[in-house]
C-alpha atoms as a PDB file:
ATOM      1  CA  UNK A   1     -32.773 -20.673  16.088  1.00  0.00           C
ATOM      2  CA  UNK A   2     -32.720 -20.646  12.423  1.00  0.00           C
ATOM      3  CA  UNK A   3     -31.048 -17.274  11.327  1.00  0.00           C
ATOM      4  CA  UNK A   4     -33.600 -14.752   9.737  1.00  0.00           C
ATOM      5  CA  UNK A   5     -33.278 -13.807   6.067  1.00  0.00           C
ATOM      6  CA  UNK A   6     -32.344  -9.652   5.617  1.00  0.00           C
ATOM      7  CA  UNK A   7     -32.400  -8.488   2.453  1.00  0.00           C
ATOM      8  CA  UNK A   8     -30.419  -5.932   0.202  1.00  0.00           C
ATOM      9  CA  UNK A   9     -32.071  -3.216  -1.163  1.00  0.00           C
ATOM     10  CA  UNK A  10     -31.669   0.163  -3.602  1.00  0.00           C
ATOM     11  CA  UNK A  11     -31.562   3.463  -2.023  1.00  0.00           C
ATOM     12  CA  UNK A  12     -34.271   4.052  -4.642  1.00  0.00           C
ATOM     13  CA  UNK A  13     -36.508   1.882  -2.326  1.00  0.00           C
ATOM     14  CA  UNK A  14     -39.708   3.697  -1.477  1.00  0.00           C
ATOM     15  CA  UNK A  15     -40.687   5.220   1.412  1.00  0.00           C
ATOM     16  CA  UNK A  16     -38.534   6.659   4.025  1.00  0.00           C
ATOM     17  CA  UNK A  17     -35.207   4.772   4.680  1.00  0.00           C
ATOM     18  CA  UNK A  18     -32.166   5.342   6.504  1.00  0.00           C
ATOM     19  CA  UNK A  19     -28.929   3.573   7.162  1.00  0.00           C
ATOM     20  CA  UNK A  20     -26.459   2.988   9.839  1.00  0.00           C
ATOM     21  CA  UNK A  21     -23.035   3.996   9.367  1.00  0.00           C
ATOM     22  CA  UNK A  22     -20.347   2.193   7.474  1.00  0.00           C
ATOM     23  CA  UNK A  23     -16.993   3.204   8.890  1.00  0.00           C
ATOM     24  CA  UNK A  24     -14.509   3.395   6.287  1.00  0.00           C
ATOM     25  CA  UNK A  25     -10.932   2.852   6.753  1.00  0.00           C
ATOM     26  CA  UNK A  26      -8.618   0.196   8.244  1.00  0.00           C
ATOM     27  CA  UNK A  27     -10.205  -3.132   8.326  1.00  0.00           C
ATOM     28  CA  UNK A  28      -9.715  -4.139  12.249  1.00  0.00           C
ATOM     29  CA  UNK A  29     -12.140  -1.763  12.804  1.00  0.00           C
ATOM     30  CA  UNK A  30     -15.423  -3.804  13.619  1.00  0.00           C
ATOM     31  CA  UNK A  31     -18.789  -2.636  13.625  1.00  0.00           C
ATOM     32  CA  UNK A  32     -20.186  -4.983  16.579  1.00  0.00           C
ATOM     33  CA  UNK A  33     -24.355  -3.936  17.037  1.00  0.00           C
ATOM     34  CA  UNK A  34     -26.476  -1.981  15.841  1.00  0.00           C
ATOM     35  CA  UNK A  35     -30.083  -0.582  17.106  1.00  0.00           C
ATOM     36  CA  UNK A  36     -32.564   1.282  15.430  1.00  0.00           C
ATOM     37  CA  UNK A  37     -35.969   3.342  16.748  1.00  0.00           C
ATOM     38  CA  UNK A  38     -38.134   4.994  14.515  1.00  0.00           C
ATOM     39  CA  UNK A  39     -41.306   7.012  16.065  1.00  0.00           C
ATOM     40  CA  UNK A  40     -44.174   6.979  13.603  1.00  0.00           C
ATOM     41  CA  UNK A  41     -46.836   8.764  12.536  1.00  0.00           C
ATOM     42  CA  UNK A  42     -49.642   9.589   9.658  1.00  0.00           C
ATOM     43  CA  UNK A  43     -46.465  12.048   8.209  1.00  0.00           C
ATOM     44  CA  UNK A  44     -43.239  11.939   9.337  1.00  0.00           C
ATOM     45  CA  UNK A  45     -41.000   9.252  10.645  1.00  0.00           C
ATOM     46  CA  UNK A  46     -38.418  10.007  13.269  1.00  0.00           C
ATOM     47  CA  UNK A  47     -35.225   7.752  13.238  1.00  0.00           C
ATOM     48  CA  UNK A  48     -32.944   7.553  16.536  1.00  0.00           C
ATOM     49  CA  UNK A  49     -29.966   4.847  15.500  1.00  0.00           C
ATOM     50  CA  UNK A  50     -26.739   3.773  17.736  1.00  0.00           C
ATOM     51  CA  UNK A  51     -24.379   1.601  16.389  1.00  0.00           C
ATOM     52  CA  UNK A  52     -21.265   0.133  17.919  1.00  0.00           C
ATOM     53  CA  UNK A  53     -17.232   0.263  16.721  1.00  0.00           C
ATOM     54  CA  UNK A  54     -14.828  -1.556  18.146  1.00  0.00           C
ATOM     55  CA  UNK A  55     -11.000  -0.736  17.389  1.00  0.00           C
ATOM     56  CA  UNK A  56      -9.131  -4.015  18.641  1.00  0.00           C
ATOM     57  CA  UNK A  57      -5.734  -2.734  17.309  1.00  0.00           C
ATOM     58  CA  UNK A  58      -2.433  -1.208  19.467  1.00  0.00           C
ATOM     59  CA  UNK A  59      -2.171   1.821  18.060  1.00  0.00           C
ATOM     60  CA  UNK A  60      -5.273   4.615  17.051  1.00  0.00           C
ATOM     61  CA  UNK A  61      -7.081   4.895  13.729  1.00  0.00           C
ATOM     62  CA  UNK A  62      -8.313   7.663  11.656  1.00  0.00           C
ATOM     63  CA  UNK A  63     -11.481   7.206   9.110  1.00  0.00           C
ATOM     64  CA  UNK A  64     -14.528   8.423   7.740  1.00  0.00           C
ATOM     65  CA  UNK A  65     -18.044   7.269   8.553  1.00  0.00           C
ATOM     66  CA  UNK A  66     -20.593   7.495   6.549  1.00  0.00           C
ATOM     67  CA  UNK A  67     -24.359   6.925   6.256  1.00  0.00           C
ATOM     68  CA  UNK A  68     -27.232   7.091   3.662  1.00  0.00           C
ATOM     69  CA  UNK A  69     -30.536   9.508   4.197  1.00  0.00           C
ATOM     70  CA  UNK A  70     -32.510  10.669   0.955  1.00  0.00           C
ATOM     71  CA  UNK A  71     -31.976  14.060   1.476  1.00  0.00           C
ATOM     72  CA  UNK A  72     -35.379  15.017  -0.699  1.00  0.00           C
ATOM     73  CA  UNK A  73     -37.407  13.105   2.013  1.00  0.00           C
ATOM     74  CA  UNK A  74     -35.999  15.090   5.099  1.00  0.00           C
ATOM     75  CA  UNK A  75     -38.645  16.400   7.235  1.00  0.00           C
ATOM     76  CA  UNK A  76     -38.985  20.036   6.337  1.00  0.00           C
ATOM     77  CA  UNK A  77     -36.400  22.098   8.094  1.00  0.00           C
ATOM     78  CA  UNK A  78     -34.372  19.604   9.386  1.00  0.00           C
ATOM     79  CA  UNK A  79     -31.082  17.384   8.550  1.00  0.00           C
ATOM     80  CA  UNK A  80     -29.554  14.245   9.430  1.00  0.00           C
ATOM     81  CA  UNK A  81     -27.546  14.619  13.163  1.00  0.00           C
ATOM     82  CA  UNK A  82     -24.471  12.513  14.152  1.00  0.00           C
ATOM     83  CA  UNK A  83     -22.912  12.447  17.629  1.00  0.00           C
ATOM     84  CA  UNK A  84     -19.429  10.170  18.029  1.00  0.00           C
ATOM     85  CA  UNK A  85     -19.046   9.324  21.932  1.00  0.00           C
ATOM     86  CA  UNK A  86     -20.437  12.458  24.056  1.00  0.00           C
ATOM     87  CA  UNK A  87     -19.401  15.003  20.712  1.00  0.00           C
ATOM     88  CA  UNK A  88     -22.076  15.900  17.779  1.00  0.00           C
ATOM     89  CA  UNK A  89     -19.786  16.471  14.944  1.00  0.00           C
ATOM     90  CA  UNK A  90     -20.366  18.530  11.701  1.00  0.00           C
ATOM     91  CA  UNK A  91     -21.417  16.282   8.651  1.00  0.00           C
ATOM     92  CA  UNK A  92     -20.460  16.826   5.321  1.00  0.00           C
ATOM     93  CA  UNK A  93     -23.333  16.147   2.457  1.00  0.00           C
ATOM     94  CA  UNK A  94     -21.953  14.223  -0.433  1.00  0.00           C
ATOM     95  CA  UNK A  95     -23.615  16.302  -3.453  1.00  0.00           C
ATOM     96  CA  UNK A  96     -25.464  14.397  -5.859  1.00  0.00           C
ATOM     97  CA  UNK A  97     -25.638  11.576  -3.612  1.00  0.00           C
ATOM     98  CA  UNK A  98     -27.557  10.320  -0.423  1.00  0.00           C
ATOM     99  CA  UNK A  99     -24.305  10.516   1.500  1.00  0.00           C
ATOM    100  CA  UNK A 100     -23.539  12.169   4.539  1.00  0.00           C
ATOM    101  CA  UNK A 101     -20.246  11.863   6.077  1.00  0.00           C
ATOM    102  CA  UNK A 102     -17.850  12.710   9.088  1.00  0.00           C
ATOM    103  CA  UNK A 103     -14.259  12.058  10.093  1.00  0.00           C
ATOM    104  CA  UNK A 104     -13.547  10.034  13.480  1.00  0.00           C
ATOM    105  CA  UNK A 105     -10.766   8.947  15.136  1.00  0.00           C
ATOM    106  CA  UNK A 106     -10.442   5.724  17.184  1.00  0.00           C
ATOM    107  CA  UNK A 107      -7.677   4.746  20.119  1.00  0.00           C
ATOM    108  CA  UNK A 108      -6.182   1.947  20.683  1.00  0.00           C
ATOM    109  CA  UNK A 109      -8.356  -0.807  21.857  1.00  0.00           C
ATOM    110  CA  UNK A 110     -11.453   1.426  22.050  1.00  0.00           C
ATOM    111  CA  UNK A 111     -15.379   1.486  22.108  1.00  0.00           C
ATOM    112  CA  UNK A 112     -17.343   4.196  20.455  1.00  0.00           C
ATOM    113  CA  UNK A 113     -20.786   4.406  20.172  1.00  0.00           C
ATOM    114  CA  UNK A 114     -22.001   6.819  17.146  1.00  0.00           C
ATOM    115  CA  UNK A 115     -25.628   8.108  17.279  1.00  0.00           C
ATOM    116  CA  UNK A 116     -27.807   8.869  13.908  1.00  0.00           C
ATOM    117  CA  UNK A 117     -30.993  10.809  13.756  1.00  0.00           C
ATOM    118  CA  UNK A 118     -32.638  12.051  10.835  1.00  0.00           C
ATOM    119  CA  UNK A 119     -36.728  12.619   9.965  1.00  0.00           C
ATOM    120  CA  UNK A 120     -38.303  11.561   7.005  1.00  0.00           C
ATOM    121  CA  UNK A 121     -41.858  12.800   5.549  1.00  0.00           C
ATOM    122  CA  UNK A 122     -43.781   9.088   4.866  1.00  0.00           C
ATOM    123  CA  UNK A 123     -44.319   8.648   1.312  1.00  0.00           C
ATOM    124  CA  UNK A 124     -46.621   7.043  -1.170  1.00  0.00           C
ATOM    125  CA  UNK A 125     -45.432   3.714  -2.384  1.00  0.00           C
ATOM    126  CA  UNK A 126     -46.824   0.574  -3.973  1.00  0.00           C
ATOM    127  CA  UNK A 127     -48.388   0.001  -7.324  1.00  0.00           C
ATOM    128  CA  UNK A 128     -51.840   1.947  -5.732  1.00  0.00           C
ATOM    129  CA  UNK A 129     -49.974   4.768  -4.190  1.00  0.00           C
ATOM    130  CA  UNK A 130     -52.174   3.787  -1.096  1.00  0.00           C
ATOM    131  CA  UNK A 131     -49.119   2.096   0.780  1.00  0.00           C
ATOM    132  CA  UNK A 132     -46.418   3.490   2.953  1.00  0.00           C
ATOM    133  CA  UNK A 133     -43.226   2.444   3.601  1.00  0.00           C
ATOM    134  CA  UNK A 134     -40.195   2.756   6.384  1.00  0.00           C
ATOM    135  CA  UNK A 135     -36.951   0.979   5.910  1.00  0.00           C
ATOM    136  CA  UNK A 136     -33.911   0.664   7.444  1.00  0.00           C
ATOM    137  CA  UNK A 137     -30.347   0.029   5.763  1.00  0.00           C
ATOM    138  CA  UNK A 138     -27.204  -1.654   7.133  1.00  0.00           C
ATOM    139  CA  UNK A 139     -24.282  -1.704   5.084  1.00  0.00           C
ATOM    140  CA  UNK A 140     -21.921  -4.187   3.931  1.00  0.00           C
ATOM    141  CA  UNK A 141     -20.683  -5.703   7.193  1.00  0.00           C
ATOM    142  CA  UNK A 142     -16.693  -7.666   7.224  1.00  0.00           C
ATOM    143  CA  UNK A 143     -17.869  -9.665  10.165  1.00  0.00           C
ATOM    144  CA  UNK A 144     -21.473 -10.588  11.586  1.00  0.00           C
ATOM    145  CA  UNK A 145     -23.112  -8.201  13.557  1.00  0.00           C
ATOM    146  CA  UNK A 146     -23.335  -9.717  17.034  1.00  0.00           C
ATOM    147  CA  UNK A 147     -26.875  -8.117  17.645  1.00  0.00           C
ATOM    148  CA  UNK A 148     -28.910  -6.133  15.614  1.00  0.00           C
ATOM    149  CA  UNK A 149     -32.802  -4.715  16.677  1.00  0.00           C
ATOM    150  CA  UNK A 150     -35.106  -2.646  15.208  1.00  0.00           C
ATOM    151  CA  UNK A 151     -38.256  -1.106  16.157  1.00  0.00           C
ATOM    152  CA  UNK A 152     -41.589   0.981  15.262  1.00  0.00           C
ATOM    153  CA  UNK A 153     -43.310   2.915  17.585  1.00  0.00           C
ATOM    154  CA  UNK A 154     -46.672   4.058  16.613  1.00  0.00           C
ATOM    155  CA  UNK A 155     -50.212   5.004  18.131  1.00  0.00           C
ATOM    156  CA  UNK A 156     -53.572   3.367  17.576  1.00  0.00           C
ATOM    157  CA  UNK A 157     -54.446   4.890  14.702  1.00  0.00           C
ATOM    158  CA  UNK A 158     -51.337   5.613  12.280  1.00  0.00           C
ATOM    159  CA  UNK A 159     -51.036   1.832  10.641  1.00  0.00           C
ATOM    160  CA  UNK A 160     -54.571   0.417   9.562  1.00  0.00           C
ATOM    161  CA  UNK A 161     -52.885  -2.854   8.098  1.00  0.00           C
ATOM    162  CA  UNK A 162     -49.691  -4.326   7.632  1.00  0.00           C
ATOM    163  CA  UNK A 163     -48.694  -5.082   3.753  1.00  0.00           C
ATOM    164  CA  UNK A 164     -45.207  -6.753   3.862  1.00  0.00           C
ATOM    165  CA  UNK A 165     -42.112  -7.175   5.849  1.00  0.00           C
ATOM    166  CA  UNK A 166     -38.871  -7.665   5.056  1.00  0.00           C
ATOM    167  CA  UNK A 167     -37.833 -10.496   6.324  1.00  0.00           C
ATOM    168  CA  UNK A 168     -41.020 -11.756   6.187  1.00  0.00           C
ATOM    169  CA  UNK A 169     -40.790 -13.405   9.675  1.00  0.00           C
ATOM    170  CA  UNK A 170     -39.009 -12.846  12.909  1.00  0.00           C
ATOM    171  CA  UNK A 171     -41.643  -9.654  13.886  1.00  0.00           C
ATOM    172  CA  UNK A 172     -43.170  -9.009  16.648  1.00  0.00           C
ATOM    173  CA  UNK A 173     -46.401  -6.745  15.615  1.00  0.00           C
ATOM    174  CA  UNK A 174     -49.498  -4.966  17.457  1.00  0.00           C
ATOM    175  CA  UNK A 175     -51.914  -2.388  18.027  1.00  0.00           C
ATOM    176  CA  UNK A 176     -48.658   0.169  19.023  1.00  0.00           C
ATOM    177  CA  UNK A 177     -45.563  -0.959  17.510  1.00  0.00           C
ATOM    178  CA  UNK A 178     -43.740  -3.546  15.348  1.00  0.00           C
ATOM    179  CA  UNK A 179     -40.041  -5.050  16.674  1.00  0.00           C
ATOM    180  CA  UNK A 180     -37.407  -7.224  15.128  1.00  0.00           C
ATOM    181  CA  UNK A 181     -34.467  -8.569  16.627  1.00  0.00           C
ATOM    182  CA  UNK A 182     -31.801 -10.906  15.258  1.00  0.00           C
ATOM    183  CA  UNK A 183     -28.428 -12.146  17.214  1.00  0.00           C
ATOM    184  CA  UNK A 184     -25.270 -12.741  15.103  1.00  0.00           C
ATOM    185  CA  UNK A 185     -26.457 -10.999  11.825  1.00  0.00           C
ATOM    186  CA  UNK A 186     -24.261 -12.143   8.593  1.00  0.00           C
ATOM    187  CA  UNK A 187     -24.795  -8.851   6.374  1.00  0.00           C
ATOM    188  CA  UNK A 188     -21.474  -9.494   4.177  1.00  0.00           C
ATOM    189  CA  UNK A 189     -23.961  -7.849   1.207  1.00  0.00           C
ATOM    190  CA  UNK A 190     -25.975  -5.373   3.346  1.00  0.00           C
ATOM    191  CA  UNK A 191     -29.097  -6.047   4.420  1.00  0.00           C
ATOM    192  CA  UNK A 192     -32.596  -3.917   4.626  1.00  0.00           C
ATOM    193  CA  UNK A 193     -35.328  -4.457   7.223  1.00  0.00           C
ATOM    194  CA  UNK A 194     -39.096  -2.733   6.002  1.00  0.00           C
ATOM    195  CA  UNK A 195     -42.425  -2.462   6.906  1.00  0.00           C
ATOM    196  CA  UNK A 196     -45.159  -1.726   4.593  1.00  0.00           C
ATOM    197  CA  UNK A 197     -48.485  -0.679   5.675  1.00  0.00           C
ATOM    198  CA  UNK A 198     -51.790   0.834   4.529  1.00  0.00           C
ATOM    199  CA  UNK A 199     -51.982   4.072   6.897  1.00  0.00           C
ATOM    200  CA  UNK A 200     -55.451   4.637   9.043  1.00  0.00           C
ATOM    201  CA  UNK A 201     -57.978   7.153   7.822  1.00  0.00           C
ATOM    202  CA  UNK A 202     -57.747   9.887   4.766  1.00  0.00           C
ATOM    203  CA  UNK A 203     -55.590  12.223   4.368  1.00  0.00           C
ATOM    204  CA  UNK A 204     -54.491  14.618   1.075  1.00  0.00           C
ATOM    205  CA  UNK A 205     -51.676  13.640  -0.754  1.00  0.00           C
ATOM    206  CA  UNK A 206     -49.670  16.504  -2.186  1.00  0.00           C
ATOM    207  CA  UNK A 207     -48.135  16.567  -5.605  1.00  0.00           C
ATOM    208  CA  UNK A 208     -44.865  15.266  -4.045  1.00  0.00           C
ATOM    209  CA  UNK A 209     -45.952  12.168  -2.893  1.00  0.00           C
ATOM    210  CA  UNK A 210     -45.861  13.616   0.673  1.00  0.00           C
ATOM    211  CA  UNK A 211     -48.745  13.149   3.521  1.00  0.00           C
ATOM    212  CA  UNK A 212     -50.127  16.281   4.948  1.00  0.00           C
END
């Protein structure tokens, strides 16, 4: 299969967008796969991410991971979560950034899984202001991702027509949800998976872009 073309994008991408962690630290640390589900509807998009670390070394490592998550778009009266293993730990917002991070500490020749979830209100985007937008962010990656898969879950009702994707093939689309899955992903740059849409029905648009 040919491999699927991800692309980088801005955090100043519209629409509500979240990325998976970047560990940061010693290199032999290896991010191995990464899956993303976001629930969907006419307001608010609900983002449930797990992604995979791998410590290959002989002796334990201490770091810092870190994700992206537009805290102006947060669903009202909530914030980003992060659990590492069976543990929710305490994350630290980077002011005057999108940044949220958390220590971690990795033994010797371990797995840990580390669990995201953050809500975003859906946003106006487009040249019309008609459009929405959800995206999803993976950072600059040493080594390919071995598996990566991402997927929308809406009802009949919520997306009235698909705009664009990024990449622009590879999807699997329909009446309920939209999926994307690509094995041994090379994201040396980063890469960004979206969906653009023209939402179902009318609803009132508030003077900060949000859907209510």
């Amino acid at each position: 299969m040919a491999p699927i073309l991800f692309l980088f994008l801005s955090l100043d991408s519209p629409g509500a967008t979240f990325s998976a962690p970047a560990f940061l630290g010693p290199r032999d640390v290896e991010c191995l796969w990464v899956t993303s589900r976001v629930q969907l509807d006419l307001s608010r998009a609900a983002y449930e991410t797990t992604t995979l670390f791998h410590n290959p070394g002989e002796k334990p490592v201490k770091g810092t991971l870190q994700f992206q998550a537009d805290r102006r778009s947060c669903w009202p009266g909530t914030t980003p979560k992060m659990r590492v293993g069976d543990h929710e730990v305490t994350l630290q917002h980077n002011e005057g950034t999108a940044a949220y991070s958390a220590p971690i500490e990795m033994k010797a020749k371990s797995w840990v899984p580390v669990r995201c979830a953050a809500s975003f209100r859906v946003q106006r985007s487009g040249p019309d202001g008609v459009e929405r937008c959800v995206a999803f962010r993976i950072p600059a990656q040493s080594r390919p991702l071995t598996d990566f898969q991402f997927s929308i879950s809406y009802k009949p009702g919520v997306v009235f027509q698909v705009v664009e994707t990024i990449p622009r093939r590879g999807w699997e689309i329909g009446a309920k949800g939209a999926y994307i899955r690509q094995r041994r992903l090379d994201a040396a740059e980063g890469a960004t998976v979206s969906f653009r849409y023209y939402p179902a029905g009318f609803e009132r648009i508030g003077d900060d872009g949000s859907v209510r």
